[in-house]
C-alpha atoms as a PDB file:
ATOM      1  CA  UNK A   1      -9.985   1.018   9.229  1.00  0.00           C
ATOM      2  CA  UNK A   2      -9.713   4.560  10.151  1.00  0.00           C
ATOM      3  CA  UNK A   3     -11.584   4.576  13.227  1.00  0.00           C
ATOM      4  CA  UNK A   4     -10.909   0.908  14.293  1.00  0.00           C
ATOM      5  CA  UNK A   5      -7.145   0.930  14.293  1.00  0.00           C
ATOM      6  CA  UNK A   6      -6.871   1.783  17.601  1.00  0.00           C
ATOM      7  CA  UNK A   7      -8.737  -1.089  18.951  1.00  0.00           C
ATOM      8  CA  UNK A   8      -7.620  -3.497  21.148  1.00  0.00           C
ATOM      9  CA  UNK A   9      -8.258  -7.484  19.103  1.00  0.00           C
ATOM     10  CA  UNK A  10      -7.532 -10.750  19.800  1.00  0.00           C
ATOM     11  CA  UNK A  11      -4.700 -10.536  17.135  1.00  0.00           C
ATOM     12  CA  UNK A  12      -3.654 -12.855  14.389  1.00  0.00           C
ATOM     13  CA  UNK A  13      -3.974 -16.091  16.446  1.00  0.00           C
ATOM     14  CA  UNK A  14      -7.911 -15.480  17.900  1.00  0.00           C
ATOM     15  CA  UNK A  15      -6.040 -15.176  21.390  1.00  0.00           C
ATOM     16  CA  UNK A  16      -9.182 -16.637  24.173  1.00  0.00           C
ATOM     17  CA  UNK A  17      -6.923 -14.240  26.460  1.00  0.00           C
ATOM     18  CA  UNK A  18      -7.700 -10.339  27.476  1.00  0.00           C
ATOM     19  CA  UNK A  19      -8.030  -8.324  24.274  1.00  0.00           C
ATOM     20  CA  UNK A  20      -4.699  -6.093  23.849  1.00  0.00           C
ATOM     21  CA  UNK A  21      -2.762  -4.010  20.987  1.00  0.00           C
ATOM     22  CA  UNK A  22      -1.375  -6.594  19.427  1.00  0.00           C
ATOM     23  CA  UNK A  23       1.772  -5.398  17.281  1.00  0.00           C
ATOM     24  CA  UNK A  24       1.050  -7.565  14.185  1.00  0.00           C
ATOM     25  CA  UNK A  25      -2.730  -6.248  14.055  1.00  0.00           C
ATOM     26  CA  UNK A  26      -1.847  -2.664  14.078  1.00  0.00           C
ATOM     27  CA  UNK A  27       1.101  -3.662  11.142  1.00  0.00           C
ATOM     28  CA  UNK A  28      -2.331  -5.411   9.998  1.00  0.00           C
ATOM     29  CA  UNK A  29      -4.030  -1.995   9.660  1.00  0.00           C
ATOM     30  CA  UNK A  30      -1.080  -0.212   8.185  1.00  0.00           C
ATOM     31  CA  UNK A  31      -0.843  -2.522   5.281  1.00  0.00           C
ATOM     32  CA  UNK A  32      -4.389  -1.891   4.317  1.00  0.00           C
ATOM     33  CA  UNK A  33      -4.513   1.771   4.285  1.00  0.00           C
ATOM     34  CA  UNK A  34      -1.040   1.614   1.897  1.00  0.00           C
ATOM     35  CA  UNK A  35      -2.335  -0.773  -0.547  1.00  0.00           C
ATOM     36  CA  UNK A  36      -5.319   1.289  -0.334  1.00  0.00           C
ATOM     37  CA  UNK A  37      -3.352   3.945  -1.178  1.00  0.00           C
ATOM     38  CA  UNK A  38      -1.257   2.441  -3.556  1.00  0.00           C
ATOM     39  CA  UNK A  39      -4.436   1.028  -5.454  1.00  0.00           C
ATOM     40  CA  UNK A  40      -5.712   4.480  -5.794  1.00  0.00           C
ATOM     41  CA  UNK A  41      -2.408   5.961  -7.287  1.00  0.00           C
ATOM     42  CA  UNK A  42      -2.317   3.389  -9.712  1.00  0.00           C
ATOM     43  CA  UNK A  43      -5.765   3.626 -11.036  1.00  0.00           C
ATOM     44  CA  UNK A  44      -6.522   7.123 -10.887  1.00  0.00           C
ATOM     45  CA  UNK A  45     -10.118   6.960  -8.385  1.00  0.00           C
ATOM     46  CA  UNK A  46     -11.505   9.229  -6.126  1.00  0.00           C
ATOM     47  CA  UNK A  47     -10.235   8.575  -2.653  1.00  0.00           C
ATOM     48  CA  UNK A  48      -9.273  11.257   0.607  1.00  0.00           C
ATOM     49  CA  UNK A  49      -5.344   9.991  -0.070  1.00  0.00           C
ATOM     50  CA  UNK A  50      -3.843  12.611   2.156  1.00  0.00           C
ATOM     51  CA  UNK A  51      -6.059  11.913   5.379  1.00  0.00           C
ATOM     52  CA  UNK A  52      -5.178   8.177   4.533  1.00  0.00           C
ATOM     53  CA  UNK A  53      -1.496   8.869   4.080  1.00  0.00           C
ATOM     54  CA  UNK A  54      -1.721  10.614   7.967  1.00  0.00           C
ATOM     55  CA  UNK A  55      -3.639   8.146   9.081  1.00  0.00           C
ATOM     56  CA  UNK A  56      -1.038   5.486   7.674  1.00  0.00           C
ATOM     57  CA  UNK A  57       1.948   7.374   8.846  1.00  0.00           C
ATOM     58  CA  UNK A  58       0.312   7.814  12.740  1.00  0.00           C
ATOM     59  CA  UNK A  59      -0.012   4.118  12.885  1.00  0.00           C
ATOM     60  CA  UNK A  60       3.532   3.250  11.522  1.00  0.00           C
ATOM     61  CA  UNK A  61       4.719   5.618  13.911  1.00  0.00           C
ATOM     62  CA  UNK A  62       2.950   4.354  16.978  1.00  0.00           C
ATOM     63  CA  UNK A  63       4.003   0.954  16.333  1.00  0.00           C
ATOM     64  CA  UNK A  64       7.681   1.640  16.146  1.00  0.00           C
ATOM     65  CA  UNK A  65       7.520   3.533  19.398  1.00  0.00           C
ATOM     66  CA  UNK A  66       4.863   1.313  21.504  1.00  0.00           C
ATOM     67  CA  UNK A  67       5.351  -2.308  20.086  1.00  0.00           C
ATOM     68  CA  UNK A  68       9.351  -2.392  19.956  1.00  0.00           C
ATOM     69  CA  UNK A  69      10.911  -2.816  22.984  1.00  0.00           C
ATOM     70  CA  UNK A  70      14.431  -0.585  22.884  1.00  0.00           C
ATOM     71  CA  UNK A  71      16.109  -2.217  25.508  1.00  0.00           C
ATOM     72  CA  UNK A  72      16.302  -6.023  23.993  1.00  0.00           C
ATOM     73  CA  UNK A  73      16.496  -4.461  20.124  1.00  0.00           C
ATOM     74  CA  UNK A  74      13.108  -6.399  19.183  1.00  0.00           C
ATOM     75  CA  UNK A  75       9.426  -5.638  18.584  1.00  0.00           C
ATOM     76  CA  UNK A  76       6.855  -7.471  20.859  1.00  0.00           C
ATOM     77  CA  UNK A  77       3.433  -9.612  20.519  1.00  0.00           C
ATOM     78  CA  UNK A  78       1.379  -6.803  22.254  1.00  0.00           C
ATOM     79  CA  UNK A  79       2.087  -3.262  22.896  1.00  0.00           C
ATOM     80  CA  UNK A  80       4.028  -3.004  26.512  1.00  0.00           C
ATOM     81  CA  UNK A  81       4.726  -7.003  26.260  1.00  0.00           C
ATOM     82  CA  UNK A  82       7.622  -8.730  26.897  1.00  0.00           C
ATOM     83  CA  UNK A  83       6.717 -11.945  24.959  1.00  0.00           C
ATOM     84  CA  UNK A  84       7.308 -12.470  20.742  1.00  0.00           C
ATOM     85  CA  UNK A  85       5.299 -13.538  18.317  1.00  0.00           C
ATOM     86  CA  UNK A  86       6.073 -15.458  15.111  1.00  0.00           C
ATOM     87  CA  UNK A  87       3.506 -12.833  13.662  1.00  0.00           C
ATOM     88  CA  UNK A  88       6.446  -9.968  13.217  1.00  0.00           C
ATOM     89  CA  UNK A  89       8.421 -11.817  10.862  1.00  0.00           C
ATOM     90  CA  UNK A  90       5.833 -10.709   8.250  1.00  0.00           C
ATOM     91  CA  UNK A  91       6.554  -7.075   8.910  1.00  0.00           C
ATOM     92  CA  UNK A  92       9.111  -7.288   6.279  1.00  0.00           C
ATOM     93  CA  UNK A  93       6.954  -9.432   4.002  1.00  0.00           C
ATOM     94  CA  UNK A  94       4.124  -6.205   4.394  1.00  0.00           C
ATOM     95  CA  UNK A  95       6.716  -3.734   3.168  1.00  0.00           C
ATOM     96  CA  UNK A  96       6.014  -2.164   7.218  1.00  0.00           C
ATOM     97  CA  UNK A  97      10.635  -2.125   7.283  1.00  0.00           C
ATOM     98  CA  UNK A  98      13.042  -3.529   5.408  1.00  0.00           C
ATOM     99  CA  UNK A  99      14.051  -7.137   7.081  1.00  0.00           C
ATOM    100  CA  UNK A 100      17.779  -5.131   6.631  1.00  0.00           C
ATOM    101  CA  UNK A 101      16.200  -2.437   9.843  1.00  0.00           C
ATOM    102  CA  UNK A 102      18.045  -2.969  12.843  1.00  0.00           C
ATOM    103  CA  UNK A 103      15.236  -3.683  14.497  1.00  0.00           C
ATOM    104  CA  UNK A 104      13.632  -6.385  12.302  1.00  0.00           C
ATOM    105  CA  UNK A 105      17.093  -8.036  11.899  1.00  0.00           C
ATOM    106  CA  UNK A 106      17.442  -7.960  16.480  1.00  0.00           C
ATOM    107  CA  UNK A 107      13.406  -9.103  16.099  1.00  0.00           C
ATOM    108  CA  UNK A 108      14.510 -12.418  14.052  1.00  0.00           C
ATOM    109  CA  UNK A 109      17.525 -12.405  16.039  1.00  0.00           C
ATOM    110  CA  UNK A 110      15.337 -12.884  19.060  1.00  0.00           C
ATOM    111  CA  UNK A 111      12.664 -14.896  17.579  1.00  0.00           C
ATOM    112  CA  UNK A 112      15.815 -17.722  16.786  1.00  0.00           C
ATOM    113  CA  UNK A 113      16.500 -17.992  20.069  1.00  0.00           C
ATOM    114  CA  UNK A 114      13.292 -17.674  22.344  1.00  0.00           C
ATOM    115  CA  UNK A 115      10.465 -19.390  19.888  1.00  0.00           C
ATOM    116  CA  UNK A 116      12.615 -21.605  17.923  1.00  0.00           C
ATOM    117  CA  UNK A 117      13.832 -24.801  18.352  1.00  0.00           C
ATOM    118  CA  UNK A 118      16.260 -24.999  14.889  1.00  0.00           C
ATOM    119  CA  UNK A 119      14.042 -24.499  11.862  1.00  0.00           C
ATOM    120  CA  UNK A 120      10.926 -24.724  13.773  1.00  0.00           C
ATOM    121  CA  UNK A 121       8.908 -21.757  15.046  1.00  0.00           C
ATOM    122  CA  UNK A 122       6.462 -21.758  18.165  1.00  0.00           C
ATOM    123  CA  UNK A 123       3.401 -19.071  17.093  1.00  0.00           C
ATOM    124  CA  UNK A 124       4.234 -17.074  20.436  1.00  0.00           C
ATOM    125  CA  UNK A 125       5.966 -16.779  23.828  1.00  0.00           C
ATOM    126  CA  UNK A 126       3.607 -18.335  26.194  1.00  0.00           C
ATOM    127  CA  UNK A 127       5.368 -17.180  29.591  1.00  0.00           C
ATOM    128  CA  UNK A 128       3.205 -14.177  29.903  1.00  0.00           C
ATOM    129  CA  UNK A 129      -0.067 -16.965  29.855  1.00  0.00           C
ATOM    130  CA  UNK A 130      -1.250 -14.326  27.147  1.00  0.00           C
ATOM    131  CA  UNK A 131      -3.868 -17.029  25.289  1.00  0.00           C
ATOM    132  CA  UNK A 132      -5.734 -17.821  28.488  1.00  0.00           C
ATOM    133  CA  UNK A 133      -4.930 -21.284  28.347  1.00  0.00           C
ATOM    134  CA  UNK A 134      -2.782 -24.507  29.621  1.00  0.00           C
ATOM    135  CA  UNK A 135      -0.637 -26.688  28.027  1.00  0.00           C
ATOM    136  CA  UNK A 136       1.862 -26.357  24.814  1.00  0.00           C
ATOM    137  CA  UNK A 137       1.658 -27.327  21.231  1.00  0.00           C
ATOM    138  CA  UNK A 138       3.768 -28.491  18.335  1.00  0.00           C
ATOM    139  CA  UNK A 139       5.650 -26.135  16.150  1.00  0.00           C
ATOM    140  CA  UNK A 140       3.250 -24.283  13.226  1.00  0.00           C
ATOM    141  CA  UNK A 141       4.716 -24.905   9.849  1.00  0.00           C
ATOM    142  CA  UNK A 142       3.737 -21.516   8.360  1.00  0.00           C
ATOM    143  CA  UNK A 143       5.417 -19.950  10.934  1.00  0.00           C
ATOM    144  CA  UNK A 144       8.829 -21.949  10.034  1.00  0.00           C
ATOM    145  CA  UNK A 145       8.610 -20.720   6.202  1.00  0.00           C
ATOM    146  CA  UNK A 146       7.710 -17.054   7.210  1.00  0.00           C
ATOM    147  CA  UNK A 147      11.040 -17.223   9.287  1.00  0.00           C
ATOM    148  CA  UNK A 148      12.716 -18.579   5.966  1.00  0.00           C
ATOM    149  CA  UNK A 149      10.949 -16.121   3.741  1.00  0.00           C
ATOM    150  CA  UNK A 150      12.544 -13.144   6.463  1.00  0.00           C
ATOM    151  CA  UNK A 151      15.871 -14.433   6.583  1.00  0.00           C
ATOM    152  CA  UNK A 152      15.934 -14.543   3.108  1.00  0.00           C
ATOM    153  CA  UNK A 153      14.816 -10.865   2.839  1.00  0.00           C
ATOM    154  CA  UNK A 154      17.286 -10.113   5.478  1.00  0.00           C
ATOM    155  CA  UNK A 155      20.453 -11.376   3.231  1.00  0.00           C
ATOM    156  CA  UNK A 156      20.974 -14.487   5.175  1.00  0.00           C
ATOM    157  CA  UNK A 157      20.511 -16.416   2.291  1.00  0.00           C
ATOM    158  CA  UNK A 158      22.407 -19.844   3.409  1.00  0.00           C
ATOM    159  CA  UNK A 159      20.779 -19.773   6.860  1.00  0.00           C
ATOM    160  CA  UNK A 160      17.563 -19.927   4.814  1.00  0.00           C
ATOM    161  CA  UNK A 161      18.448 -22.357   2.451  1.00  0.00           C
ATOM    162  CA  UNK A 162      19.722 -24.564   5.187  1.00  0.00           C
ATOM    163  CA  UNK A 163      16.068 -24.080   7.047  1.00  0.00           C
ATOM    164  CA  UNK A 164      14.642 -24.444   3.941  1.00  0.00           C
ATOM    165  CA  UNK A 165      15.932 -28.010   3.230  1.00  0.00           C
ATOM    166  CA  UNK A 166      15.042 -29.101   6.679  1.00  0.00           C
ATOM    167  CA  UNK A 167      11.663 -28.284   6.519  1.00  0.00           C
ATOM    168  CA  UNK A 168      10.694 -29.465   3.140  1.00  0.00           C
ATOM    169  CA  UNK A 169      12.303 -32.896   4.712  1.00  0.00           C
ATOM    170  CA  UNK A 170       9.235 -33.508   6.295  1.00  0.00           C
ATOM    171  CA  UNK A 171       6.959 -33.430   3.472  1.00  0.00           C
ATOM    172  CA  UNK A 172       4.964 -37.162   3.693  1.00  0.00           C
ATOM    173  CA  UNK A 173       5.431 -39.153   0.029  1.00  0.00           C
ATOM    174  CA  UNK A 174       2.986 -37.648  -1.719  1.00  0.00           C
ATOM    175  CA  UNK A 175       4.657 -33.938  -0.687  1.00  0.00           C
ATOM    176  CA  UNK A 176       2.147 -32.791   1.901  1.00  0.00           C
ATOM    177  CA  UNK A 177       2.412 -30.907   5.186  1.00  0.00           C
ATOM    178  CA  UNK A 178       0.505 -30.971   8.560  1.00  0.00           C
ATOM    179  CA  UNK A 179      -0.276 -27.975  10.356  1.00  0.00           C
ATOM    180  CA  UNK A 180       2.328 -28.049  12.893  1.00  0.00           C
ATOM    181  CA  UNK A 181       5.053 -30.313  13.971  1.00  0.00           C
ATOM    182  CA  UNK A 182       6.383 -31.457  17.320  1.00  0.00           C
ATOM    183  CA  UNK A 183      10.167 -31.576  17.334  1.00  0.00           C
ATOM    184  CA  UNK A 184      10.652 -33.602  20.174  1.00  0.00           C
ATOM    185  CA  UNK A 185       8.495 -36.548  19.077  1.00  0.00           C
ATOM    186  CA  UNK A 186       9.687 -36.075  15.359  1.00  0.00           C
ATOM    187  CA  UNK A 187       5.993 -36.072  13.929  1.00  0.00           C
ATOM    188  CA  UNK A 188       2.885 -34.182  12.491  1.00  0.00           C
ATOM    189  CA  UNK A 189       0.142 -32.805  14.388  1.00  0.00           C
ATOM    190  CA  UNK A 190      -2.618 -30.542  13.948  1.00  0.00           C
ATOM    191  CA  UNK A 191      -4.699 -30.475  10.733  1.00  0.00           C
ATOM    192  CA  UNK A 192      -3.666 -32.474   8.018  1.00  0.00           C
ATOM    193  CA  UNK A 193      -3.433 -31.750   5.148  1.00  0.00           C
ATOM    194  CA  UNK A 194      -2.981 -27.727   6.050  1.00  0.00           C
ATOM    195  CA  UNK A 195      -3.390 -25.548   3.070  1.00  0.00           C
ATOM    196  CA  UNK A 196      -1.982 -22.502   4.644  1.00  0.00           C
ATOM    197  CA  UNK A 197       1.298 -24.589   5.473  1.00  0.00           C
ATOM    198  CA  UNK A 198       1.792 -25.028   1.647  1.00  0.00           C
ATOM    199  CA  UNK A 199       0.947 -21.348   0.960  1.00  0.00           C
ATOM    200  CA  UNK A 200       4.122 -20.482   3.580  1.00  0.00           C
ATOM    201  CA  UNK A 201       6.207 -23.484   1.680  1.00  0.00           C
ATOM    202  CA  UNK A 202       5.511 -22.000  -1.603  1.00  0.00           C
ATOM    203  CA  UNK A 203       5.824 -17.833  -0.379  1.00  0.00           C
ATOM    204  CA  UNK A 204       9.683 -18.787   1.334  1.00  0.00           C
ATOM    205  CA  UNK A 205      10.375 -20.790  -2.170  1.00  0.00           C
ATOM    206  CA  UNK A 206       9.819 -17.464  -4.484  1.00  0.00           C
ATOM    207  CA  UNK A 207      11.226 -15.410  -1.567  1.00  0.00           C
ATOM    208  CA  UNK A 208      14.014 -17.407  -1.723  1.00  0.00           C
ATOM    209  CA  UNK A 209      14.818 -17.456  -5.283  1.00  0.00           C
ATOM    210  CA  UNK A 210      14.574 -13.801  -5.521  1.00  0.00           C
ATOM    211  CA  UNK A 211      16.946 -13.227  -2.753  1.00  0.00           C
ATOM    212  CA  UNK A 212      19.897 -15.626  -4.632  1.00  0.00           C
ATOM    213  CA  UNK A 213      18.697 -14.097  -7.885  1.00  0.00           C
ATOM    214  CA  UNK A 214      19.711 -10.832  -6.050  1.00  0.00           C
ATOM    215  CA  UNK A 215      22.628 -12.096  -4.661  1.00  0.00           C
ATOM    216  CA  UNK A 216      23.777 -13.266  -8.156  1.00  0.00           C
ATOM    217  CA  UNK A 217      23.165  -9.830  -9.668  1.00  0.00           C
ATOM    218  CA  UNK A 218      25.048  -7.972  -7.275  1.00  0.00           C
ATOM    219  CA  UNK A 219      28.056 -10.103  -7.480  1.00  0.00           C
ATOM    220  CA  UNK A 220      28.064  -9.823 -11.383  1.00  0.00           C
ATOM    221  CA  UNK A 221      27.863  -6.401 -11.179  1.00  0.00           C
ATOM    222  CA  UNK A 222      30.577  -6.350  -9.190  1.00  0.00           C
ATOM    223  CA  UNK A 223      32.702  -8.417 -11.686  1.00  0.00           C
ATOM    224  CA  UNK A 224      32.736 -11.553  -9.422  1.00  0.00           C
END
């Protein structure tokens, strides 16, 4: 991880596209030197922590300064990209920032209104023609519950709740999910069953529940 970080990938969604810096994998490489980290704090191994902890810290500054664009308050697919991704809503489920940054709370901000269409997230902008290939697609499920799971984290509790409820709507009788959903034409597509759909449903559940469990703590403690 050390010597591949700086790599340009095809990113979280196998882009066919030219290779770039995609925010989300560098974010990607960050979270495996900390739990690396982490794991060796905890359990007392052998392990070169403070070249890791450098290592960690050069990446988590390079993102925040190449993959978040200043001027529109939101972090980008690709470093020097214009484009989103739904990809950056898990930089608050990583522990990368806080959902309650600035700059995560413009990037969901922006995310709502260029990639969404209500509760439903696209996977990416495709104006820039960064995947290399024609024609659209249907919403993707995981993506909707990751934006639940980060607007939970951000404090917007009701907005997620509401999303929440809309998406779990479209469970089939028997409670299952596709992979992605076309809001236009009000049905399933992709894979079907999708497991990783359910592991997003489940993740923006607990999220969820620990944010109103939070939300009911603080207002006790506040004698509400």
């Amino acid at each position: 991880m050390e010597r591949r970080w700086r790599e340009p990938d095809e990113g979280i969604w196998e882009i066919r596209g030219k290779s770039q810096h995609f925010t989300y994998s560098k974010v990607s490489a960050w979270t495996a030197l900390d739990r690396a980290i982490k794991f060796v704090e905890q359990t007392g191994h052998r392990a070169p922590l403070e070249r890791w902890r450098r290592v960690r810290d050069e990446i988590h500054a390079e993102v925040c300064a190449k993959g978040f664009d200043e001027e529109r308050n939101t972090f980008v697919q690709y470093y020097g990209a214009k484009g989103l991704d739904a990809s950056l809503l898990l930089i608050p489920i990583t522990g990368f920032l806080p959902a309650t940054d600035p700059r995560m709370l413009g990037t969901i901000d922006s995310i709502q209104q260029e990639i969404c269409n209500g509760p439903f997230v696209w996977r990416y902008s495709t104006e820039e023609d960064v995947d290399g290939l024609a024609g659209s697609e249907g919403t993707f499920l995981i993506c909707s519950f990751w934006l639940v799971s980060a607007l939970a984290l951000a404090g917007r509790v009701e907005d997620a709740e509401r999303n929440l409820e809309q998406l779990r709507a479209l469970q089939n009788d028997v409670g299952l999910f596709s992979e992605e959903y076309d809001p236009a034409s009000k049905r399933m597509l992709g894979n079907f069953p999708q497991a990783f759909s359910h592991i997003g449903l489940l993740h923006s559940i607990f999220t969820l529940s620990e944010a109103k469990a939070g939300q009911r703590n603080a207002e006790f403690g506040q004698g509400k």
